[in-house]
Protein backbone atom coordinates (compact mmCIF):
# COMPACT_ATOMS: atom_id res chain seq x y z
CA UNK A 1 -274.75 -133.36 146.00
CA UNK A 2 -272.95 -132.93 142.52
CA UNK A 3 -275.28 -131.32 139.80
CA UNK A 4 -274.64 -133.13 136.47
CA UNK A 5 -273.32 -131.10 133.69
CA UNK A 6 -275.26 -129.36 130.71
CA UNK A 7 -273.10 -128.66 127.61
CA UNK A 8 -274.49 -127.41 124.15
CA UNK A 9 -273.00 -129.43 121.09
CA UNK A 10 -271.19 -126.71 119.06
CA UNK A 11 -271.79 -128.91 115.80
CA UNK A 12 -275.46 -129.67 116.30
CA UNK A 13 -276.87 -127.44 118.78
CA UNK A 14 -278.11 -130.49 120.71
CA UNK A 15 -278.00 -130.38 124.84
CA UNK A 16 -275.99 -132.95 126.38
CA UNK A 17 -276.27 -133.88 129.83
CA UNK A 18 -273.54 -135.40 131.41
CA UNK A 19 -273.17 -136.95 134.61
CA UNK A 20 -270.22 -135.11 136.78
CA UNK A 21 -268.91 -138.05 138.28
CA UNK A 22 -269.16 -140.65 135.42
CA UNK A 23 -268.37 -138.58 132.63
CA UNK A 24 -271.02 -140.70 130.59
CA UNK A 25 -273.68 -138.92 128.54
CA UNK A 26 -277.28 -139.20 130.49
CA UNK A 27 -279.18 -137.42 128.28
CA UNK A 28 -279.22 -136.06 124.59
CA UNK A 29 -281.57 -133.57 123.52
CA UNK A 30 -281.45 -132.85 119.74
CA UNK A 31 -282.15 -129.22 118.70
CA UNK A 32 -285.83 -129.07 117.76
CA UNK A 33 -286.21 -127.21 114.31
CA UNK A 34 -289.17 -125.47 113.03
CA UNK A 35 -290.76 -127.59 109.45
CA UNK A 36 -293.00 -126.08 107.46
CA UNK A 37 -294.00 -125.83 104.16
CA UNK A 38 -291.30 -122.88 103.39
CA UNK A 39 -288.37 -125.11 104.78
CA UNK A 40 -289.57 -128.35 102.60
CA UNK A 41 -289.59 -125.66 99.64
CA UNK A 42 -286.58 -124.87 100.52
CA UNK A 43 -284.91 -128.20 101.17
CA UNK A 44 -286.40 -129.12 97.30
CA UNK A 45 -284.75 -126.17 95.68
CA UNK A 46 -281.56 -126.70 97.52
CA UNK A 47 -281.80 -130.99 96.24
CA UNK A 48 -282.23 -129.42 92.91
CA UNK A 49 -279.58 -127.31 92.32
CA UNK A 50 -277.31 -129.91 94.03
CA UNK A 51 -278.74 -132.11 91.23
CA UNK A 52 -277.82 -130.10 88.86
CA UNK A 53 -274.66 -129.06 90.26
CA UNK A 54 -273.67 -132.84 90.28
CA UNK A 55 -274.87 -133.24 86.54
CA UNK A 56 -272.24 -130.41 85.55
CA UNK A 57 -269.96 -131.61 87.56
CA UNK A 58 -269.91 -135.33 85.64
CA UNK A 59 -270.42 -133.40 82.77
CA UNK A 60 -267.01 -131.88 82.84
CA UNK A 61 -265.49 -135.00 83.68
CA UNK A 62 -266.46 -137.05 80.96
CA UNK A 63 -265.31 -133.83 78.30
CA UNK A 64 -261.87 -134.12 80.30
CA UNK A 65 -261.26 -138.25 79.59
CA UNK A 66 -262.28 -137.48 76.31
CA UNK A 67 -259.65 -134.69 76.34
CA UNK A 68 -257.14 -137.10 78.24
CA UNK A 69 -257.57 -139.77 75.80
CA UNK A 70 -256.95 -137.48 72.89
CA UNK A 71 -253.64 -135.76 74.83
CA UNK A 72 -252.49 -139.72 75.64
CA UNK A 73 -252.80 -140.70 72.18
CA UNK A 74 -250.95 -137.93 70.69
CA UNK A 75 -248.06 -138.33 73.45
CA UNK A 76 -247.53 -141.72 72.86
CA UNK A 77 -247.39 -141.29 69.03
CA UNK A 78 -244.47 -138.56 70.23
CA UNK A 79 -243.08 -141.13 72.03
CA UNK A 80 -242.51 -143.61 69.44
CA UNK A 81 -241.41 -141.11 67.08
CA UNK A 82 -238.54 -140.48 69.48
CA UNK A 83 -237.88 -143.77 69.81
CA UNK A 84 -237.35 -144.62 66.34
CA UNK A 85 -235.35 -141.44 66.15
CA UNK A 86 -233.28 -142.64 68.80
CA UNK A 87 -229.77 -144.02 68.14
CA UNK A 88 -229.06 -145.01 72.13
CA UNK A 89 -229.13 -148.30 73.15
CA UNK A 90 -231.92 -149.71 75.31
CA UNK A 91 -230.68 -150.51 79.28
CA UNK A 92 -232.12 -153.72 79.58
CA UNK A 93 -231.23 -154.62 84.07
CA UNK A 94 -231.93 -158.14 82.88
CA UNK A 95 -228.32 -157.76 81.10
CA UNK A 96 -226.46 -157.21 84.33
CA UNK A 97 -227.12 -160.65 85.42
């Protein structure tokens, strides 16, 4: 008789057992973790400085729109400045018609 197969998931250390024959997964065993009171401390300090890691993050994003806006603006004011400086002709394609 075929013995079924028993593979350890290289992601999540669960076991997997898997029938030879079928190929389909019998039985899942997750990896059973140790909790205690230093792991929830942990776990806490590692939400909080993913908190806070988050709040710099959007942070620096709003300073760089502000930024952006500021470099658009001064752009498009270079822009038009060139444009009125301009003596070439607009291409309009509406003129090949």
């Amino acid at each position: 008789m075929a013995k079924n197969f028993e593979i350890l998931c290289p992601c999540c250390e669960a076991t997997l057992v898997v029938d030879r024959l079928s190929g389909e997964v019998l039985l899942h065993k997750a990896k059973v973790t140790k909790g205690g009171s230093a792991s929830l401390e942990s776990m806490v300090s590692k939400l909080e400085e993913q908190k806070s890691e988050a709040s710099r993050r959007f942070d620096k994003q709003i300073e760089s729109q502000k930024d952006r806006a500021r470099i658009l603006e001064e752009k498009f004011k270079e822009a038009m400045a060139r444009a009125e400086k301009s003596d070439e002709k607009v291409f309009n394609p509406m003129d090949l018609d």
